[in-house]
C-alpha atoms as a PDB file:
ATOM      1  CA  UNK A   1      52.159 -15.564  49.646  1.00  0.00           C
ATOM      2  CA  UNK A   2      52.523 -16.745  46.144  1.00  0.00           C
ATOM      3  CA  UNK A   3      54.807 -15.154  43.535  1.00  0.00           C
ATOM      4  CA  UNK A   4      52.726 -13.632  40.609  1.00  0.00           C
ATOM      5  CA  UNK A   5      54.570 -13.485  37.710  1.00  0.00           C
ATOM      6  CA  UNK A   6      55.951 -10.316  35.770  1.00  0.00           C
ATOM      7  CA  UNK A   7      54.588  -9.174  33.151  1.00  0.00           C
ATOM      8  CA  UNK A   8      56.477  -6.615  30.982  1.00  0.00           C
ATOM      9  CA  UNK A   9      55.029  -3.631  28.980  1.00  0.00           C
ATOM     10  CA  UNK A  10      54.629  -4.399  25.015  1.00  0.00           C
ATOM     11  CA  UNK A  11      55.835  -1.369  22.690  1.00  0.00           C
ATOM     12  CA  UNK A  12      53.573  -2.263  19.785  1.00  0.00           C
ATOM     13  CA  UNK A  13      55.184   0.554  18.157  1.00  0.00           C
ATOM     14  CA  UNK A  14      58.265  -0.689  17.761  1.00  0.00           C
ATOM     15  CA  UNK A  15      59.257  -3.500  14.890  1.00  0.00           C
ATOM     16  CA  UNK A  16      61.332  -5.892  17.175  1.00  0.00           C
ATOM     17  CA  UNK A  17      59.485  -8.706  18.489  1.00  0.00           C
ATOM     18  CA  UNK A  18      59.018  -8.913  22.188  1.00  0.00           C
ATOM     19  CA  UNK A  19      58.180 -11.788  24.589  1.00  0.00           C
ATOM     20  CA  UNK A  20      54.927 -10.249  26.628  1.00  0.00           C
ATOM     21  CA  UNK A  21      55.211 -13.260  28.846  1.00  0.00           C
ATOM     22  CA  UNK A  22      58.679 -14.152  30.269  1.00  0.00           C
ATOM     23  CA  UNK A  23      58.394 -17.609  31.653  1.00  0.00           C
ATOM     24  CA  UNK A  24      55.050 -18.682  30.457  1.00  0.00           C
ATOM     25  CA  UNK A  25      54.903 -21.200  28.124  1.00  0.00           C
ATOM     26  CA  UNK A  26      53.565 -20.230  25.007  1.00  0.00           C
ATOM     27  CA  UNK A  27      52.761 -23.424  23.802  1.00  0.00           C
ATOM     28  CA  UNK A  28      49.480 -24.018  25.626  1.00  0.00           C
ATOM     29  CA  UNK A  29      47.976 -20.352  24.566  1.00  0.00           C
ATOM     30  CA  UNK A  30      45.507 -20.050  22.284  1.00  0.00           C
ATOM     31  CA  UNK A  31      46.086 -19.402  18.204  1.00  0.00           C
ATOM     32  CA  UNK A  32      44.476 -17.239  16.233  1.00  0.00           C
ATOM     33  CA  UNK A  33      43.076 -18.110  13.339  1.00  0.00           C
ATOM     34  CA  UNK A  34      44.654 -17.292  10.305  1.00  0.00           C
ATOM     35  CA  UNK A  35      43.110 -14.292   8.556  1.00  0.00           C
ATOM     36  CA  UNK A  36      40.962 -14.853   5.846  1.00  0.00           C
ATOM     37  CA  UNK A  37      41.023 -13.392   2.111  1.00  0.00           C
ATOM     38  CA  UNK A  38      38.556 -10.603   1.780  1.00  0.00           C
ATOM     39  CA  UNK A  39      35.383 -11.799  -0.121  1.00  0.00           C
ATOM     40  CA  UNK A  40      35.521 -11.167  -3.888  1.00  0.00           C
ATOM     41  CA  UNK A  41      32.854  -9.300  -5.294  1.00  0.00           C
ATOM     42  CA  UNK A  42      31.108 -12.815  -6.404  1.00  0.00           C
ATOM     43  CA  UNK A  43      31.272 -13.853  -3.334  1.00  0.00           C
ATOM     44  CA  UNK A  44      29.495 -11.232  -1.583  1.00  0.00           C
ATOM     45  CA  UNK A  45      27.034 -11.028  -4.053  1.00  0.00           C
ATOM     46  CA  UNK A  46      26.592 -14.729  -3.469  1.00  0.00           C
ATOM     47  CA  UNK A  47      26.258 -14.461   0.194  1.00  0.00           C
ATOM     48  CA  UNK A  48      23.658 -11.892   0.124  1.00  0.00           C
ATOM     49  CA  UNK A  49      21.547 -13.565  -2.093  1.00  0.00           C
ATOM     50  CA  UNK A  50      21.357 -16.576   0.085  1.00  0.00           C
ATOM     51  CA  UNK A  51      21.373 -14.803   3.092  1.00  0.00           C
ATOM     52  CA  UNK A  52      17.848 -13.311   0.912  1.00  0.00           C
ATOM     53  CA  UNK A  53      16.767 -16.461  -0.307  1.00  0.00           C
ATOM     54  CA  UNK A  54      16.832 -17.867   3.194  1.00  0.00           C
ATOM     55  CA  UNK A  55      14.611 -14.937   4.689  1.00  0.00           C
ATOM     56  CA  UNK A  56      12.163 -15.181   1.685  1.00  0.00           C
ATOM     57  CA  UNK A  57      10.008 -17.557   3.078  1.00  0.00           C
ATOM     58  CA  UNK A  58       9.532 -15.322   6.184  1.00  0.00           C
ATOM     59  CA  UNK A  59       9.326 -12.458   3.767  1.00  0.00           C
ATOM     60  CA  UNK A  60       6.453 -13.813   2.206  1.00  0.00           C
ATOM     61  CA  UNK A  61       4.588 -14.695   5.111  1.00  0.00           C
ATOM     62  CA  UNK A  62       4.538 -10.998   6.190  1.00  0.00           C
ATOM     63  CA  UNK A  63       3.434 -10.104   3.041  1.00  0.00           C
ATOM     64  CA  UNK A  64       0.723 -12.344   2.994  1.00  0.00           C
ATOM     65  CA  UNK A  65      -0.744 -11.547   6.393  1.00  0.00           C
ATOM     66  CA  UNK A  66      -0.855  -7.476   5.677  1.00  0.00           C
ATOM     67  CA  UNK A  67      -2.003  -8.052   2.139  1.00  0.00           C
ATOM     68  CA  UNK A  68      -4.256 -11.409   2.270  1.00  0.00           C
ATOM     69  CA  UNK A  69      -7.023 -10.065   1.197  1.00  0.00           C
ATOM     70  CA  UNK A  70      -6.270  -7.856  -1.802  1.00  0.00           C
ATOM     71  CA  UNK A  71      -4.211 -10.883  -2.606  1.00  0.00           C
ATOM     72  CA  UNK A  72      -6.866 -13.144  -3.194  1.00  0.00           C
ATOM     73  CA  UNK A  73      -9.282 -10.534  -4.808  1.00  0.00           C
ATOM     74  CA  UNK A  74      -5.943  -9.715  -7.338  1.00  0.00           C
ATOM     75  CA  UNK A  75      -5.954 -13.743  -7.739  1.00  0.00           C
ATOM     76  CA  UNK A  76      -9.836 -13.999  -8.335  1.00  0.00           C
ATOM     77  CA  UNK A  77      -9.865 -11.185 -11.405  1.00  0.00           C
ATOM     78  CA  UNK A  78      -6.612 -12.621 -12.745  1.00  0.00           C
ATOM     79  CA  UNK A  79      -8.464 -16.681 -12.964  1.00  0.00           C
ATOM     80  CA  UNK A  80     -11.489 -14.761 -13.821  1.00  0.00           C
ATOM     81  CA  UNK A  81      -9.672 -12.618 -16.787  1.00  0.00           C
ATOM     82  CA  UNK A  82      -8.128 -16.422 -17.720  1.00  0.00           C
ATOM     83  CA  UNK A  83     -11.330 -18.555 -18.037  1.00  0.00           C
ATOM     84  CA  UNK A  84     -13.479 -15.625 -19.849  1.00  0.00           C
ATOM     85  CA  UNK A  85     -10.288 -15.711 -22.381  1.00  0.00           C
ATOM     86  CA  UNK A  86     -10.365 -19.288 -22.617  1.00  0.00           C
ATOM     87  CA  UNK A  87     -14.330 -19.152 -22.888  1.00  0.00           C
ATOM     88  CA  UNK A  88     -13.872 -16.768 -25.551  1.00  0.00           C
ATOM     89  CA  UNK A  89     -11.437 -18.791 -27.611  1.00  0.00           C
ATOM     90  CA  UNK A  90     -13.248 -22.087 -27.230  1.00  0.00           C
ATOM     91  CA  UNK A  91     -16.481 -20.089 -29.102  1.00  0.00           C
ATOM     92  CA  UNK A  92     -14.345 -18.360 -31.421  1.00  0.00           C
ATOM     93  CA  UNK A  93     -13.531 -21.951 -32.751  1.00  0.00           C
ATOM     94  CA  UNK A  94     -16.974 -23.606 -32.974  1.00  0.00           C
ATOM     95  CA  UNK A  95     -18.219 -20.614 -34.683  1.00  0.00           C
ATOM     96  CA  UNK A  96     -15.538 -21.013 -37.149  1.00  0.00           C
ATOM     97  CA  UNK A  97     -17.155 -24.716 -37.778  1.00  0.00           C
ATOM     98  CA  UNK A  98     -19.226 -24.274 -40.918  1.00  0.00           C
ATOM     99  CA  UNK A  99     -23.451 -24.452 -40.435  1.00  0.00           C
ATOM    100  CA  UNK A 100     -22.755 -24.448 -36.369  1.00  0.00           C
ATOM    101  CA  UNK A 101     -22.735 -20.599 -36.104  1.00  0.00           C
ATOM    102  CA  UNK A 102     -26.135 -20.116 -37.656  1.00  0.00           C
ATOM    103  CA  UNK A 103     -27.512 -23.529 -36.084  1.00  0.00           C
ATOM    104  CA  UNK A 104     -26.636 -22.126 -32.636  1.00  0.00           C
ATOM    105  CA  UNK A 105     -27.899 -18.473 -33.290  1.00  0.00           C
ATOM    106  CA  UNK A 106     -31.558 -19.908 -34.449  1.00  0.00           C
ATOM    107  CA  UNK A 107     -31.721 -22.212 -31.105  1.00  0.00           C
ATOM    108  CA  UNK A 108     -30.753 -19.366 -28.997  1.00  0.00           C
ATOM    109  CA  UNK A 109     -33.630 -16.822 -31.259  1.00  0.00           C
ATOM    110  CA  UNK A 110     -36.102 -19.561 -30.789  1.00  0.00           C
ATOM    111  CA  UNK A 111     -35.599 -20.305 -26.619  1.00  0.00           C
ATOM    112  CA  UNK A 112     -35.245 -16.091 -26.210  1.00  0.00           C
ATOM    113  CA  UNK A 113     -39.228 -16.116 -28.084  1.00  0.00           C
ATOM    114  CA  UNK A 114     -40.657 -19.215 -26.246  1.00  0.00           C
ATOM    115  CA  UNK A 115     -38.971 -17.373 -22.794  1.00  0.00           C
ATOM    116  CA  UNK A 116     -40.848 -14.104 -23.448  1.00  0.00           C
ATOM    117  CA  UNK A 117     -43.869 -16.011 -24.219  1.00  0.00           C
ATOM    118  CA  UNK A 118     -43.694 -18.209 -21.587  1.00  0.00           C
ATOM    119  CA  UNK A 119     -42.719 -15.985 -19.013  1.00  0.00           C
ATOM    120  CA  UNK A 120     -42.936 -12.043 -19.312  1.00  0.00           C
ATOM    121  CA  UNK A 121     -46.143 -11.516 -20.977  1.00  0.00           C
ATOM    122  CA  UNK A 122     -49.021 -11.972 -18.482  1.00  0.00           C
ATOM    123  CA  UNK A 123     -48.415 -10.845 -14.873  1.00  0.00           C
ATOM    124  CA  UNK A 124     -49.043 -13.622 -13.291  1.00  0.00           C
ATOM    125  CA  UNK A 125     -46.445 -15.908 -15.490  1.00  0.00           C
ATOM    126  CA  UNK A 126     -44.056 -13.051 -14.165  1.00  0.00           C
ATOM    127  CA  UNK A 127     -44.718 -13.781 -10.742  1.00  0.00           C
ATOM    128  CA  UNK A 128     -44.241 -17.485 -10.993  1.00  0.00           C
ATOM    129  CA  UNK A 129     -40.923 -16.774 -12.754  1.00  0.00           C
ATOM    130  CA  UNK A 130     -39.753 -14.033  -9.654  1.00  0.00           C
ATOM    131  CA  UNK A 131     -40.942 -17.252  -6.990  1.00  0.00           C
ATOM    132  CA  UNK A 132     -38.485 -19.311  -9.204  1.00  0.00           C
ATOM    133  CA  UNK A 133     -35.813 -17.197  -9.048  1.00  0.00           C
ATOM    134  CA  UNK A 134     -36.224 -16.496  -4.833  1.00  0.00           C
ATOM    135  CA  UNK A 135     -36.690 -20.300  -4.920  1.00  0.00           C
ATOM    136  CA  UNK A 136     -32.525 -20.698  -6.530  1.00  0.00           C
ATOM    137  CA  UNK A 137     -31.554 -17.427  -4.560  1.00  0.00           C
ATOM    138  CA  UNK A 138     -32.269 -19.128  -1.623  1.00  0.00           C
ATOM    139  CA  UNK A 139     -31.256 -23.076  -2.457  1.00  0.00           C
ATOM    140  CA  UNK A 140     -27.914 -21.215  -3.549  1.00  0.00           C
ATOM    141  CA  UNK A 141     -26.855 -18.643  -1.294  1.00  0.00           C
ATOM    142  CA  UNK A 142     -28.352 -20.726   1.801  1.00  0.00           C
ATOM    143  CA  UNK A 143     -31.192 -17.916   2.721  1.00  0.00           C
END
C-alpha cells in the first residue's frame, strides 16, 4: 500500500502564510491569473454597446418578422408622401414659368370638353367608354 501524502489544515484566518502542501512541489501547480482592474465607467459603457451592436442584426431580424407587414405599408405611405411632394414641387416650378400656367390650364379645359362630348353624353358612347375601362382593368390587374 502506497503512502498518500499529508495534507495539513489551512487557517485562512490567520495572516501568516502557510504551506497547504508539505512536500509537493509547487512549481508545477497551476497560477492564477493576476486580477484585473475593475472596468472604468467608459469601459463598460463601451462593452455594452458592442455587446448591442453585435446583437442588432439579430435584433432586427425579429423585428422584421413580427412587424413585416406594417413595415412595408409604413414604407409605402412614407415613398408615397415623398413622390406626391416631389410631384408637387416639380408643378409648382413650371407654373411659375411665365405663359405655361395658362397654356396648360386651356389644354386641360379643352381635352375635359372634347371628353364629355366624346364620351358621357349619349348612352351608348358611355358604354363603349365602361368596355374600355373593363378592357385596362383586366390587361392590368390580370382578370
Amino acid at each position: 500500500m502506497a503512502l498518500e501524502p499529508q495534507f495539513d489544515s489551512v487557517d485562512v484566518t490567520s495572516s501568516t502564510n502557510t504551506v497547504a502542501l508539505e512536500g509537493v512541489d509547487t512549481q508545477n501547480l497551476p497560477k492564477l491569473p493576476p486580477a484585473s482592474e475593475p472596468e472604468t465607467q467608459w469601459q463598460q459603457i463601451n462593452r455594452q454597446i458592442s455587446q448591442f451592436l453585435e446583437q442588432l442584426p439579430y435584433y432586427l431580424n425579429k423585428v422584421w418578422l413580427a412587424y413585416k407587414i406594417p413595415l412595408i405599408s409604413l414604407g409605402l405611405v412614407f415613398a408615397a408622401t415623398v413622390t406626391l411632394r416631389v410631384v408637387l414641387t416639380v408643378l409648382n416650378a413650371i407654373n411659375d414659368i411665365p405663359l405655361l400656367e395658362p397654356t396648360l390650364e386651356l389644354i386641360g379645359i379643352i381635352y375635359s370638353t372634347w371628353f364629355v362630348f366624346r364620351y358621357l353624353l349619349q348612352d351608348s358612347t358611355r358604354q363603349e367608354l365602361w368596355v374600355e375601362l373593363r378592357s385596362f382593368k383586366a390587361q392590368t390587374l390580370g382578370e
